[in-house]
C-alpha atoms as a PDB file:
ATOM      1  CA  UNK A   1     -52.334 -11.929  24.322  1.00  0.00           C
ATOM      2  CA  UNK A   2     -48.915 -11.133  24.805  1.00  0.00           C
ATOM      3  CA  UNK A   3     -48.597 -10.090  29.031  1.00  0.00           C
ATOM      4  CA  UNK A   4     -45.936  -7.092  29.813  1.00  0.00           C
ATOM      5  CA  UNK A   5     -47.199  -6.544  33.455  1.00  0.00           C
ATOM      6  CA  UNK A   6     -48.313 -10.504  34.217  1.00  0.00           C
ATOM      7  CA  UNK A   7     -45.490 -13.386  34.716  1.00  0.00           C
ATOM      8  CA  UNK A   8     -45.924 -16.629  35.284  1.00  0.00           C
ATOM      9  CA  UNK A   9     -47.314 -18.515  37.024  1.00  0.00           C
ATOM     10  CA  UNK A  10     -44.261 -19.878  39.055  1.00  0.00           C
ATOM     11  CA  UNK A  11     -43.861 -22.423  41.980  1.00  0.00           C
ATOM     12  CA  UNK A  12     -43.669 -19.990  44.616  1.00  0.00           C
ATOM     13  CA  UNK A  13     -41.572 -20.985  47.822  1.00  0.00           C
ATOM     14  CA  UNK A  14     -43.815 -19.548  50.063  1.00  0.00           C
ATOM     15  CA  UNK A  15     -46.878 -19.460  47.789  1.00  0.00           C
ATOM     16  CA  UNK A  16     -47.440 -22.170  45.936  1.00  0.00           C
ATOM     17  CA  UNK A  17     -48.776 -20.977  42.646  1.00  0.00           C
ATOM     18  CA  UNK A  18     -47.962 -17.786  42.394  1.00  0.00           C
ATOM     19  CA  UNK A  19     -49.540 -15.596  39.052  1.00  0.00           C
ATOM     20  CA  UNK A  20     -46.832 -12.347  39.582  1.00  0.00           C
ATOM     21  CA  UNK A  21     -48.272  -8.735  38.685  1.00  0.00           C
ATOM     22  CA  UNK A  22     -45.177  -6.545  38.384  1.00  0.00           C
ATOM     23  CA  UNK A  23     -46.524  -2.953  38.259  1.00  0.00           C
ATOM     24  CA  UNK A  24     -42.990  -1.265  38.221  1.00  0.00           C
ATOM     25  CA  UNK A  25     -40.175  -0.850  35.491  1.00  0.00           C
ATOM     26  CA  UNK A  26     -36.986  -2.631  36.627  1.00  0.00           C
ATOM     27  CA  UNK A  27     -35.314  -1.665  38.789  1.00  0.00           C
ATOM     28  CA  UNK A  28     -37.276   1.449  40.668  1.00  0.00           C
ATOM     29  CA  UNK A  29     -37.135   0.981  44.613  1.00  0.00           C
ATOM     30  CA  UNK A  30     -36.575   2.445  47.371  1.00  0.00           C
ATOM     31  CA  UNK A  31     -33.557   0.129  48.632  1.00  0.00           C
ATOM     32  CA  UNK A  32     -30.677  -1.269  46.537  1.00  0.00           C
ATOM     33  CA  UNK A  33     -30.111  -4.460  48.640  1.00  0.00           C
ATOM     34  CA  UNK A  34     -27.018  -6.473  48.260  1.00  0.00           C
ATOM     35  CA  UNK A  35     -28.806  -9.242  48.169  1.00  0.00           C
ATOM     36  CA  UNK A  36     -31.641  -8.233  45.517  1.00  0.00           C
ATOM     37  CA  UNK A  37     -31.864 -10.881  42.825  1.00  0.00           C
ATOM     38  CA  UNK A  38     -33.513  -8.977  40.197  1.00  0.00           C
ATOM     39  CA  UNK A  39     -30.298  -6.589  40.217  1.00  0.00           C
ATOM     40  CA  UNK A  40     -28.760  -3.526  40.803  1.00  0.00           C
ATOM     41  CA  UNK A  41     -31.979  -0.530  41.278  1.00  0.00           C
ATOM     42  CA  UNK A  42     -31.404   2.087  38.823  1.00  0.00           C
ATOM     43  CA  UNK A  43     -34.344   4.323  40.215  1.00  0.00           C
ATOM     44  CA  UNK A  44     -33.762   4.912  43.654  1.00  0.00           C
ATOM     45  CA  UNK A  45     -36.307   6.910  44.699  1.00  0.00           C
ATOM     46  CA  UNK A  46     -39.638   7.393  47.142  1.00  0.00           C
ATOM     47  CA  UNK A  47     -41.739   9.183  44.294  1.00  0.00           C
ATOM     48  CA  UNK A  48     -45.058   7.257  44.283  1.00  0.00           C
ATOM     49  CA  UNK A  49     -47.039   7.615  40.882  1.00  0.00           C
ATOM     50  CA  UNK A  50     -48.729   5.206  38.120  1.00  0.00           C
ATOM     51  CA  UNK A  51     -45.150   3.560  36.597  1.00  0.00           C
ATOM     52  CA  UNK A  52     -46.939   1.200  34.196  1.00  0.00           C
ATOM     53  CA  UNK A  53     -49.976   1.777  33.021  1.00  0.00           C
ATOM     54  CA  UNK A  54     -52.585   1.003  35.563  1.00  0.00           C
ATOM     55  CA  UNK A  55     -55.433   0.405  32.360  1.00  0.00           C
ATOM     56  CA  UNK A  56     -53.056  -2.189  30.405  1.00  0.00           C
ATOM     57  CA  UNK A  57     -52.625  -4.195  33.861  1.00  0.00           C
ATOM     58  CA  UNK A  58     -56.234  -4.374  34.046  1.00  0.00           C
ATOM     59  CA  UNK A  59     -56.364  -5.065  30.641  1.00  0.00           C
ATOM     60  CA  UNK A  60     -54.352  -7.995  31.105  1.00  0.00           C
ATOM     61  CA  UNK A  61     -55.645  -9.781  34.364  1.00  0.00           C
ATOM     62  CA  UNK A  62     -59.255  -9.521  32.697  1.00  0.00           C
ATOM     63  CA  UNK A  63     -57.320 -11.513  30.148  1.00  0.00           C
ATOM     64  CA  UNK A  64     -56.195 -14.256  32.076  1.00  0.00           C
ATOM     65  CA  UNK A  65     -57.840 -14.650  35.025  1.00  0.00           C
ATOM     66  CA  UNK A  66     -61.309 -14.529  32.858  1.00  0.00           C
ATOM     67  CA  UNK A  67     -59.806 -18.319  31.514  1.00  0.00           C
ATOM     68  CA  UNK A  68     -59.731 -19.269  35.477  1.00  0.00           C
ATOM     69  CA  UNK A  69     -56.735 -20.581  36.008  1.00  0.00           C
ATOM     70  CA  UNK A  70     -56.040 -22.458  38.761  1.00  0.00           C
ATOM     71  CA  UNK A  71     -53.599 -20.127  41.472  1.00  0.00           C
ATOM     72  CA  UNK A  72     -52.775 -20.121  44.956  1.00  0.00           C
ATOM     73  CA  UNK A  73     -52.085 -16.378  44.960  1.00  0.00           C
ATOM     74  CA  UNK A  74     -52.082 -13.307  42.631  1.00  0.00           C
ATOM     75  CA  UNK A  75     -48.837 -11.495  44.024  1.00  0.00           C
ATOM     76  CA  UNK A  76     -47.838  -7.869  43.266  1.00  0.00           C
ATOM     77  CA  UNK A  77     -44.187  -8.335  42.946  1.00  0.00           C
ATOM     78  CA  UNK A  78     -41.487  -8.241  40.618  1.00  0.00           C
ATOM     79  CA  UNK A  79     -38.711  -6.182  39.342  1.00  0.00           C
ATOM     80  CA  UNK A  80     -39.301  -3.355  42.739  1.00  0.00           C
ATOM     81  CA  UNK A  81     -41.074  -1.969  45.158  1.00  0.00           C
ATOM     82  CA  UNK A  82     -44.373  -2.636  43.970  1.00  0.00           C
ATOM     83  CA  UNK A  83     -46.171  -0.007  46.465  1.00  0.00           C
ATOM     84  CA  UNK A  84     -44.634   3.051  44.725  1.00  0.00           C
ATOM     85  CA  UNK A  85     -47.326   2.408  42.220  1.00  0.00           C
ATOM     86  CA  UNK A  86     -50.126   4.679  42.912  1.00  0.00           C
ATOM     87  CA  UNK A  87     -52.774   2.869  41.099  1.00  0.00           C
ATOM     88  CA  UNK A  88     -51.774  -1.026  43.995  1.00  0.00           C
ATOM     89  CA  UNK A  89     -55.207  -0.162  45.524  1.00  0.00           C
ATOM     90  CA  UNK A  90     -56.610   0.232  42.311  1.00  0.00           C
ATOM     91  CA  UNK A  91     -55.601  -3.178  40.930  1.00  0.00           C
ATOM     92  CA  UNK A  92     -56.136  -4.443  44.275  1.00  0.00           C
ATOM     93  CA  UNK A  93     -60.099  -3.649  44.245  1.00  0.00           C
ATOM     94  CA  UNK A  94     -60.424  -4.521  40.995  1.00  0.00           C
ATOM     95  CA  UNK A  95     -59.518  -7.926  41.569  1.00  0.00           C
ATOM     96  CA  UNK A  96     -61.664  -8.303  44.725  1.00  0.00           C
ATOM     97  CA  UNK A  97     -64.338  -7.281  43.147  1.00  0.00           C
ATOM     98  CA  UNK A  98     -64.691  -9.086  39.585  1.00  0.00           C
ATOM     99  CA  UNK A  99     -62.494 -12.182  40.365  1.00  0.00           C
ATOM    100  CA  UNK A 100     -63.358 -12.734  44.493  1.00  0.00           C
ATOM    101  CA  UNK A 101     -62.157 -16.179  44.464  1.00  0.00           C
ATOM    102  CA  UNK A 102     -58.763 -15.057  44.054  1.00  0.00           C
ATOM    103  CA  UNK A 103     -56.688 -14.535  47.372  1.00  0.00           C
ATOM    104  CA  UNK A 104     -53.646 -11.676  47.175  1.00  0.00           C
ATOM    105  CA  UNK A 105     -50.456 -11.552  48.054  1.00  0.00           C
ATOM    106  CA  UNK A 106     -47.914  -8.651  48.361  1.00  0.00           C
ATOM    107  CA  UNK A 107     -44.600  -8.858  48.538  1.00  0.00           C
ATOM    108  CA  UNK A 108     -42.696  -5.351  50.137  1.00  0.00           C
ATOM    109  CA  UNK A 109     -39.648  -3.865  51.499  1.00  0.00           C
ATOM    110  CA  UNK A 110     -42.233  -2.525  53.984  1.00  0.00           C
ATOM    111  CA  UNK A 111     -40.469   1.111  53.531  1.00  0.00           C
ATOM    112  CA  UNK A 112     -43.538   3.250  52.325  1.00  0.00           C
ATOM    113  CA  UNK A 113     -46.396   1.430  55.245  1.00  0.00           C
ATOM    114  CA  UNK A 114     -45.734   4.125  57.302  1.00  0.00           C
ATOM    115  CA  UNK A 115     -47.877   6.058  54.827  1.00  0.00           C
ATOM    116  CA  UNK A 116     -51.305   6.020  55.752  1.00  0.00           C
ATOM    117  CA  UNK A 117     -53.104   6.224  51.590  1.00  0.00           C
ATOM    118  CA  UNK A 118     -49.911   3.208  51.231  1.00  0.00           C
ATOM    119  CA  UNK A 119     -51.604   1.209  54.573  1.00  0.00           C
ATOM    120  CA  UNK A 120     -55.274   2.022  53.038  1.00  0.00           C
ATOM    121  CA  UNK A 121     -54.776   0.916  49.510  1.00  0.00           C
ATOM    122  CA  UNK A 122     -53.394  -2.573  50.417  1.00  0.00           C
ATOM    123  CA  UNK A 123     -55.524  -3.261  53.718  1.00  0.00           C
ATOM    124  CA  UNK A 124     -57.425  -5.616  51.832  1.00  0.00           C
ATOM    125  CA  UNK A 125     -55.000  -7.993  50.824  1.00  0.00           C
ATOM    126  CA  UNK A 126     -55.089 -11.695  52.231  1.00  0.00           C
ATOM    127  CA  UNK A 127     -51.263 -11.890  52.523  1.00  0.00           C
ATOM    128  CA  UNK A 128     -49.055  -9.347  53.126  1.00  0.00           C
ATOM    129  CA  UNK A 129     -45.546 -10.299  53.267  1.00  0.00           C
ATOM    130  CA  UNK A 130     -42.675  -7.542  54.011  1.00  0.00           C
ATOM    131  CA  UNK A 131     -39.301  -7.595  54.984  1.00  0.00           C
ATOM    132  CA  UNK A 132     -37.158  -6.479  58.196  1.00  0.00           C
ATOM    133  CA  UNK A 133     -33.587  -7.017  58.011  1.00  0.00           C
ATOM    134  CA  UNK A 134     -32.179  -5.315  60.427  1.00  0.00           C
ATOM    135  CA  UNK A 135     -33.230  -3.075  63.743  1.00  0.00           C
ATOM    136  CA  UNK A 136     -29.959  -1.036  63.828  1.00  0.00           C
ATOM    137  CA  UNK A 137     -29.396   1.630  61.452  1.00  0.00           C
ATOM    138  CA  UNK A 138     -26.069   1.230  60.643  1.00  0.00           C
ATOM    139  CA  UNK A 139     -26.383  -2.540  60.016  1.00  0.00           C
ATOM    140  CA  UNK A 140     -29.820  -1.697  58.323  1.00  0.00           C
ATOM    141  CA  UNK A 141     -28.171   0.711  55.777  1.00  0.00           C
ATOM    142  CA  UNK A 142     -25.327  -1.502  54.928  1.00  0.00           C
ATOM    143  CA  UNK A 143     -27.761  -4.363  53.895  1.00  0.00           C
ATOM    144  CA  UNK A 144     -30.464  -2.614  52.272  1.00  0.00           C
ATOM    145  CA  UNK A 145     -29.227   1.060  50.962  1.00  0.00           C
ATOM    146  CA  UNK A 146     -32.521   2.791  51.975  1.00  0.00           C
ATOM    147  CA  UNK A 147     -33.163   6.096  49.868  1.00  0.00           C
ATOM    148  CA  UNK A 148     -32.363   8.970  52.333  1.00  0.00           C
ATOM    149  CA  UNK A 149     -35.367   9.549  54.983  1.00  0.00           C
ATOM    150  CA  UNK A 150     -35.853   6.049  55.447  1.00  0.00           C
ATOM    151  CA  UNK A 151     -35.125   4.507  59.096  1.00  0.00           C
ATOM    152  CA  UNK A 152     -35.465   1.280  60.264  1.00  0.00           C
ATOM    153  CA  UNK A 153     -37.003   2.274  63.468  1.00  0.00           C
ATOM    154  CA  UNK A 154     -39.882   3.787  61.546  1.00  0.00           C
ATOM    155  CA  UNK A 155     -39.991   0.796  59.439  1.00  0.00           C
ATOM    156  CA  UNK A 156     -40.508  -1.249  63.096  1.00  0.00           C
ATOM    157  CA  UNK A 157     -43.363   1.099  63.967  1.00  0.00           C
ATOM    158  CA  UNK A 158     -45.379   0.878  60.773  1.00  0.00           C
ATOM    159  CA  UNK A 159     -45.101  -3.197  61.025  1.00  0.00           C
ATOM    160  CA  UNK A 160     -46.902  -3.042  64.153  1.00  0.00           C
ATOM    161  CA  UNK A 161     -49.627  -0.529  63.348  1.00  0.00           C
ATOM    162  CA  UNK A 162     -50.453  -2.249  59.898  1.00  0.00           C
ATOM    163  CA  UNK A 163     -50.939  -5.633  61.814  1.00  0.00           C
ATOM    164  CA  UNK A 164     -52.888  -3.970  64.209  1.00  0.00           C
ATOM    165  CA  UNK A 165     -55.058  -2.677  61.455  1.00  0.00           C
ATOM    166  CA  UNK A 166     -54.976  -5.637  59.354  1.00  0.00           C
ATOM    167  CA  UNK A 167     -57.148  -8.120  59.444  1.00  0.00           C
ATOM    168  CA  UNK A 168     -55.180 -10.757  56.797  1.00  0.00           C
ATOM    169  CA  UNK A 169     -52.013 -12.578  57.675  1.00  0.00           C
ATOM    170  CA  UNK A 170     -48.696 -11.424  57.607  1.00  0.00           C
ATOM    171  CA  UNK A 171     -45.148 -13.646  57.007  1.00  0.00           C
ATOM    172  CA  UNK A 172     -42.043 -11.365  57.993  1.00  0.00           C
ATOM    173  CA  UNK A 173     -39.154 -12.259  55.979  1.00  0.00           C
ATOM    174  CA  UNK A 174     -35.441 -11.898  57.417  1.00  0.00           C
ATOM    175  CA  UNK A 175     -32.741 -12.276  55.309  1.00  0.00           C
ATOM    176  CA  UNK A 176     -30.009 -13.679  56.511  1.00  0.00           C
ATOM    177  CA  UNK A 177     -26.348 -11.882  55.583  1.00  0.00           C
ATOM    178  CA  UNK A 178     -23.576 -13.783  57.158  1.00  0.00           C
ATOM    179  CA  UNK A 179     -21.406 -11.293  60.109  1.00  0.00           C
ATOM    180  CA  UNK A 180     -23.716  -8.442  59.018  1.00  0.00           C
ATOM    181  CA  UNK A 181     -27.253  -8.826  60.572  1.00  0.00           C
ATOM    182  CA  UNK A 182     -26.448 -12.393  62.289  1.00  0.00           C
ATOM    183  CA  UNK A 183     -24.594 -10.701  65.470  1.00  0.00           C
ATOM    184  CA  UNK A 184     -25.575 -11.878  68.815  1.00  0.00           C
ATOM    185  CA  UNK A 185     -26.380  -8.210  69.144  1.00  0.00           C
ATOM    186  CA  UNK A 186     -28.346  -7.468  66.021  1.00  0.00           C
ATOM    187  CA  UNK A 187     -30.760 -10.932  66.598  1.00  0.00           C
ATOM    188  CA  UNK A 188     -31.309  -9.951  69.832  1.00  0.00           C
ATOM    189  CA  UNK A 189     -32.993  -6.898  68.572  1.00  0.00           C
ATOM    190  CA  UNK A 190     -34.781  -7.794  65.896  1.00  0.00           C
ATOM    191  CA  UNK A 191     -36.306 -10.938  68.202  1.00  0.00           C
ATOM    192  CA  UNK A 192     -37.439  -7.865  70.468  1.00  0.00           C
ATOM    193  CA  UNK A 193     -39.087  -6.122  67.286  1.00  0.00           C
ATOM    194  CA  UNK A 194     -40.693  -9.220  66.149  1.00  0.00           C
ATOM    195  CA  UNK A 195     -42.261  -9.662  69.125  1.00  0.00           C
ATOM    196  CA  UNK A 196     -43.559  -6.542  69.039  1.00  0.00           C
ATOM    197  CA  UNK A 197     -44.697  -6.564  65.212  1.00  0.00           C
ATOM    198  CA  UNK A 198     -46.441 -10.049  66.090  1.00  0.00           C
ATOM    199  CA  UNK A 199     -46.150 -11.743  62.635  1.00  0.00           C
ATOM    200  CA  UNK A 200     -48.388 -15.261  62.124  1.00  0.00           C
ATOM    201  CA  UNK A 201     -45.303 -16.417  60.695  1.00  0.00           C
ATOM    202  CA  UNK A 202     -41.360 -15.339  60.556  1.00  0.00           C
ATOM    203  CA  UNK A 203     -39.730 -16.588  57.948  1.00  0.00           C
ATOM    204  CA  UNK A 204     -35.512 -16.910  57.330  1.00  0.00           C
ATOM    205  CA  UNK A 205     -34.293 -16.314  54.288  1.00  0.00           C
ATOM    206  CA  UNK A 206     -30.557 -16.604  52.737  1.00  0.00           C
ATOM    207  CA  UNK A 207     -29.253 -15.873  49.525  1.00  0.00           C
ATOM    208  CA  UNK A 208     -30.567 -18.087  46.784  1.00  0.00           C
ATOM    209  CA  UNK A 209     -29.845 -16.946  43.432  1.00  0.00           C
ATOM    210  CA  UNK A 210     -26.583 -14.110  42.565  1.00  0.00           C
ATOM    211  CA  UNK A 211     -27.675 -11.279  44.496  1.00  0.00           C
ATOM    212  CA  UNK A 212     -26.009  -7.667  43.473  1.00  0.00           C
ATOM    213  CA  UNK A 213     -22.852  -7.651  45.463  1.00  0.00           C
ATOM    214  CA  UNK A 214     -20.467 -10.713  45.288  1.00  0.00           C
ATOM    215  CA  UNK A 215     -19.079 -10.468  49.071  1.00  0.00           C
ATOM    216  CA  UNK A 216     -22.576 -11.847  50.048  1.00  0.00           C
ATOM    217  CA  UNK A 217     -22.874 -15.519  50.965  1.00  0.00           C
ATOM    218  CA  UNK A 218     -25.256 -17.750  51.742  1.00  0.00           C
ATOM    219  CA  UNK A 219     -25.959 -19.208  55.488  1.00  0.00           C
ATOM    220  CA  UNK A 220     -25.547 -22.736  55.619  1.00  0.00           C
ATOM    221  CA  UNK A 221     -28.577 -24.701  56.539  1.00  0.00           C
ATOM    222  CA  UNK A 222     -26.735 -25.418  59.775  1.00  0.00           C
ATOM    223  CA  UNK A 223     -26.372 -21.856  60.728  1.00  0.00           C
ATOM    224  CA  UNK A 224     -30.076 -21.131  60.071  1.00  0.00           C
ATOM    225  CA  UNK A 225     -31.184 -23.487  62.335  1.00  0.00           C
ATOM    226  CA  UNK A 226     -29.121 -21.992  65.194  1.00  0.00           C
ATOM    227  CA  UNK A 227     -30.904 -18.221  64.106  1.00  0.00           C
ATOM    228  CA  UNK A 228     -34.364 -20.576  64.135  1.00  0.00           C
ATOM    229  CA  UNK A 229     -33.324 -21.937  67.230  1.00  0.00           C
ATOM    230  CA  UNK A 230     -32.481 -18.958  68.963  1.00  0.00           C
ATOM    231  CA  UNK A 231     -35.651 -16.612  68.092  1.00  0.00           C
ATOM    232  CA  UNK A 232     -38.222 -19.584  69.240  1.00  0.00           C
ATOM    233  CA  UNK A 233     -40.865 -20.140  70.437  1.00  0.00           C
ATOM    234  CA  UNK A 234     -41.857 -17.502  68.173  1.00  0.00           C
ATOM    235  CA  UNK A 235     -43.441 -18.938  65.122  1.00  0.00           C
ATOM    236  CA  UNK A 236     -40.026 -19.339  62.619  1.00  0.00           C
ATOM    237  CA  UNK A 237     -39.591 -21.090  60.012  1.00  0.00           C
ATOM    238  CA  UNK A 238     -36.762 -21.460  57.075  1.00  0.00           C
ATOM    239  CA  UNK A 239     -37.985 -20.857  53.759  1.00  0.00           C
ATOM    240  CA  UNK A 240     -37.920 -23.899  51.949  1.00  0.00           C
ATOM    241  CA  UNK A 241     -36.637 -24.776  48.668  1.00  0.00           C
ATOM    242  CA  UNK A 242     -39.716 -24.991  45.706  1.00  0.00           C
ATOM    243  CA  UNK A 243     -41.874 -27.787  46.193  1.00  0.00           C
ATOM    244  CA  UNK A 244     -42.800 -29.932  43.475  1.00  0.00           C
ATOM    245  CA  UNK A 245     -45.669 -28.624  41.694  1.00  0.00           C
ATOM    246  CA  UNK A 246     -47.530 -31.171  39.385  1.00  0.00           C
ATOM    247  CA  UNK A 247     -47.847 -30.685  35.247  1.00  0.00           C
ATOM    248  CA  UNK A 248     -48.104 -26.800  35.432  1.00  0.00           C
ATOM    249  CA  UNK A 249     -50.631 -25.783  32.975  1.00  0.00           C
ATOM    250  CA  UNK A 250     -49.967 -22.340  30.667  1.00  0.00           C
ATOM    251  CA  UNK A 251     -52.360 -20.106  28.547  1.00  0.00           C
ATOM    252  CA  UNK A 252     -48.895 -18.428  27.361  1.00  0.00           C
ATOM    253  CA  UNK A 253     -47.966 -20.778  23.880  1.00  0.00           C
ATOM    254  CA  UNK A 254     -44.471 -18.652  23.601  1.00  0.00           C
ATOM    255  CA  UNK A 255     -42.017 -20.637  25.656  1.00  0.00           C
ATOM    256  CA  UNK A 256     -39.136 -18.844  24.453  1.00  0.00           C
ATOM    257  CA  UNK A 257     -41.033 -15.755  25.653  1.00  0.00           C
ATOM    258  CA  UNK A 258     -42.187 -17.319  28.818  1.00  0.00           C
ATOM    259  CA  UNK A 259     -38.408 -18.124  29.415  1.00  0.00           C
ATOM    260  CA  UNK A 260     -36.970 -14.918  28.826  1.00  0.00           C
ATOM    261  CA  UNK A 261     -39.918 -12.858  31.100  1.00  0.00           C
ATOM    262  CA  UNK A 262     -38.973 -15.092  34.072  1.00  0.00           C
ATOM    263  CA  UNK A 263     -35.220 -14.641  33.502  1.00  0.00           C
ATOM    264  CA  UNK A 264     -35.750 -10.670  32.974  1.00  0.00           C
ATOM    265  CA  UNK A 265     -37.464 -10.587  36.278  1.00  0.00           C
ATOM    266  CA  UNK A 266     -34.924 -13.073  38.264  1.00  0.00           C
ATOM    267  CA  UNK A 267     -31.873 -15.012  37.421  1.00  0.00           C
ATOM    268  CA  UNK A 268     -32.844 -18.794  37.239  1.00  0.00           C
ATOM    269  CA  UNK A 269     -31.074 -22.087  36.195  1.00  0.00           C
ATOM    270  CA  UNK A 270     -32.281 -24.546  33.932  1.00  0.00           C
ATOM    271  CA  UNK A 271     -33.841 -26.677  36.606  1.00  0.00           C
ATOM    272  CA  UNK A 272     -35.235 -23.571  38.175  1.00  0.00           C
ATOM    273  CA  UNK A 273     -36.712 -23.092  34.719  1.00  0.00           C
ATOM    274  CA  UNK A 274     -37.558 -26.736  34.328  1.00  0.00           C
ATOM    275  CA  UNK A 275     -39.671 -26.901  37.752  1.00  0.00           C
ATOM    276  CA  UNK A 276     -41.449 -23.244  36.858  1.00  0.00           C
ATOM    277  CA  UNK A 277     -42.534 -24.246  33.674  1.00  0.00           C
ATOM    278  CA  UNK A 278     -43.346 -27.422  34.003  1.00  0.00           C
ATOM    279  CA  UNK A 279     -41.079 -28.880  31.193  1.00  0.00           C
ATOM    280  CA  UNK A 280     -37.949 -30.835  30.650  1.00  0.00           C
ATOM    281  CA  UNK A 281     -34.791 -29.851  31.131  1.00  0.00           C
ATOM    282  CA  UNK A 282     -33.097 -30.684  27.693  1.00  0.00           C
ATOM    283  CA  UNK A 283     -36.357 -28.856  26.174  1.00  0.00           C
ATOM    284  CA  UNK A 284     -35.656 -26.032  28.342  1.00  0.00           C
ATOM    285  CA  UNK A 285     -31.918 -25.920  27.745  1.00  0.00           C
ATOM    286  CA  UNK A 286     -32.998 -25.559  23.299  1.00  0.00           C
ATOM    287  CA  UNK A 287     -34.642 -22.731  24.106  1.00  0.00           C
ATOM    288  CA  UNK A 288     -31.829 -20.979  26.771  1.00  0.00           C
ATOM    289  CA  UNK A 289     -29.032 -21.642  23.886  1.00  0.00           C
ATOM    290  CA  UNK A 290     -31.428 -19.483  21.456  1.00  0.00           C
ATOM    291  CA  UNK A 291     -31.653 -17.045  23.598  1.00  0.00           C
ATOM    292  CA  UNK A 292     -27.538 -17.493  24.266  1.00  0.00           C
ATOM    293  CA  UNK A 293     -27.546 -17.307  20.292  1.00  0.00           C
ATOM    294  CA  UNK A 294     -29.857 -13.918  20.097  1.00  0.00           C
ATOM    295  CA  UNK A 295     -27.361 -12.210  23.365  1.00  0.00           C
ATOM    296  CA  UNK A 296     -30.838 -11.454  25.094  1.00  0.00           C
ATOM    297  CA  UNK A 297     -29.160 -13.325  28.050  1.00  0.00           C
ATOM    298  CA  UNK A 298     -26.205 -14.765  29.910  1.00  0.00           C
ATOM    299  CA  UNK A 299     -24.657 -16.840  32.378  1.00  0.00           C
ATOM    300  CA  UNK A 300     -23.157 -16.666  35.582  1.00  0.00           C
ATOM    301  CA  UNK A 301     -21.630 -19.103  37.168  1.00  0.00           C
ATOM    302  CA  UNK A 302     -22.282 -19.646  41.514  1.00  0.00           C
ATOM    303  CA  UNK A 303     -21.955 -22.279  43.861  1.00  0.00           C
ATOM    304  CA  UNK A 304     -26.185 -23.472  43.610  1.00  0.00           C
ATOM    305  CA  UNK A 305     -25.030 -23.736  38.996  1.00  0.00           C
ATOM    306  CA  UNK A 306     -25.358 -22.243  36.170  1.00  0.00           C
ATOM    307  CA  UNK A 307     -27.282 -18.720  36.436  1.00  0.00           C
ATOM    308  CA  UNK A 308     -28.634 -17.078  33.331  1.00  0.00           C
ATOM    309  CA  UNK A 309     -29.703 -13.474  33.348  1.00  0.00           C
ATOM    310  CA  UNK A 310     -30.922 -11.264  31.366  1.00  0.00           C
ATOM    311  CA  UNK A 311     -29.500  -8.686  29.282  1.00  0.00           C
END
């Protein structure tokens, strides 16, 4: 069975691994960060409704996860904001209730928890993972390009109801953009917020892979510790790199496929590639100069290597 909604699954940072369910079209969100690496959003919007096909994603986990793979997580991510899919809860339950040995992740820009039926349908995950970049407005906007009506302090206020209401764990992720949100100013109040939000885990982040505007940089490792330093003893951490994995085993036969899905969701290098997929290098690099060969992707080069994308 050929997967459209399913990718993976990947080494996950944070995660382990990760099987990825990606229930919107790329790129519909309700930011445009300037660090996003799946790209520019081209649906910027707040519209919640079924974006792909709630019955086919079904379709497909009964698929795989009927072969029991072995997973850390099943993580609604992907190529947006996977809450402005009205059918999350749906897929959620599902899950929970014909494959309960499975623990769930989401991954969120946190913008729509301030919605009750939004707070409802994912209360049941065992991970929830959103993002806070910024406390100020102004230093909030210029990172992550909110659709209109969305405010960061709102954004504080439904963190801390949905962990008082949630009985799971939550990781907050900050990402780091160097003399935007790393102000002496700007970490003072998101330290406040955090404290208030009371995360199991805070996690810093800096820019990995190309993100969508090329005046963002990554922090050095040196600088992170300082922003690690500064907001202890609250539990922080930096986000390390992808652990080694073992032989990663795949029910998908169509490497070339496999490849390209991964790429289409995220710009990788070969040994990003290698490490997800479990194969060499050099058998990984036949199948990127196909692709190279068929213009279904292309580089970019950045200081980490070699980036393909997709087209």
């Amino acid at each position: 069975m050929k997967y459209k909604h399913l990718f993976g699954p990947v080494p996950s940072r944070r995660l382990g691994m990760s099987l990825g369910v990606d229930l919107v079209p790329h790129k519909v969100c309700t930011f445009n960060c300037v660090y996003c690496e799946v790209g520019k959003t081209t649906n910027h919007t707040l519209e919640r409704k079924e974006y792909v096909p709630i019955v086919e994603v079904l379709d497909e986990l009964s698929h795989y996860l009927s072969q029991e793979p072995v997973l850390d997580f099943i993580t609604f991510s992907g190529a947006g904001e996977p809450t402005l899919n009205s059918g999350i809860g749906e897929v959620a339950e599902f899950i929970k209730e014909n494959y309960p040995k499975y623990k769930l992740a989401l991954l969120t820009n946190s913008s729509l928890l301030g919605q009750e039926e939004v707070r409802n349908e994912v209360i049941n995950v065992d991970l929830i993972l959103p993002s806070l970049d910024a406390v100020s407005q102004d230093v909030f906007v210029k990172i992550n390009q909110p659709q209109e009506g969305i405010f960061s302090e709102k954004i504080i206020e439904s963190l801390i109801r949905f962990n008082q209401e949630f009985s799971g764990e939550m990781w907050l992720e900050v990402f780091i953009v160097p003399a935007v949100n790393d102000t002496k100013s700007e970490l003072k109040l998101m330290k406040k917020a955090i404290k208030q939000i009371k995360p199991a885990k805070i996690q810093l982040n800096t820019l990995d892979r190309p993100g969508t505007e090329n005046w963002v940089q990554p922090k050095t490792e040196k600088e992170l510790k300082k922003i690690l330093k500064f907001f202890k003893p609250l539990p922080v951490e930096i986000i390390a790199k992808f652990r080694t994995h073992g032989q990663f085993f795949s029910f998908n036969e169509d490497i070339e496929n496999q490849i390209f899905e991964t790429i289409r969701r995220r710009p990788c290098t070969s040994a990003d590639l290698s490490e997800m997929l479990g194969l060499p290098e050099s058998e990984i690099n036949k199948y990127l100069k196909e692709l190279l060969i068929l213009k279904k992707i292309f580089t970019e080069s950045r200081e980490r290597g070699v980036f393909y994308r997709a087209l």
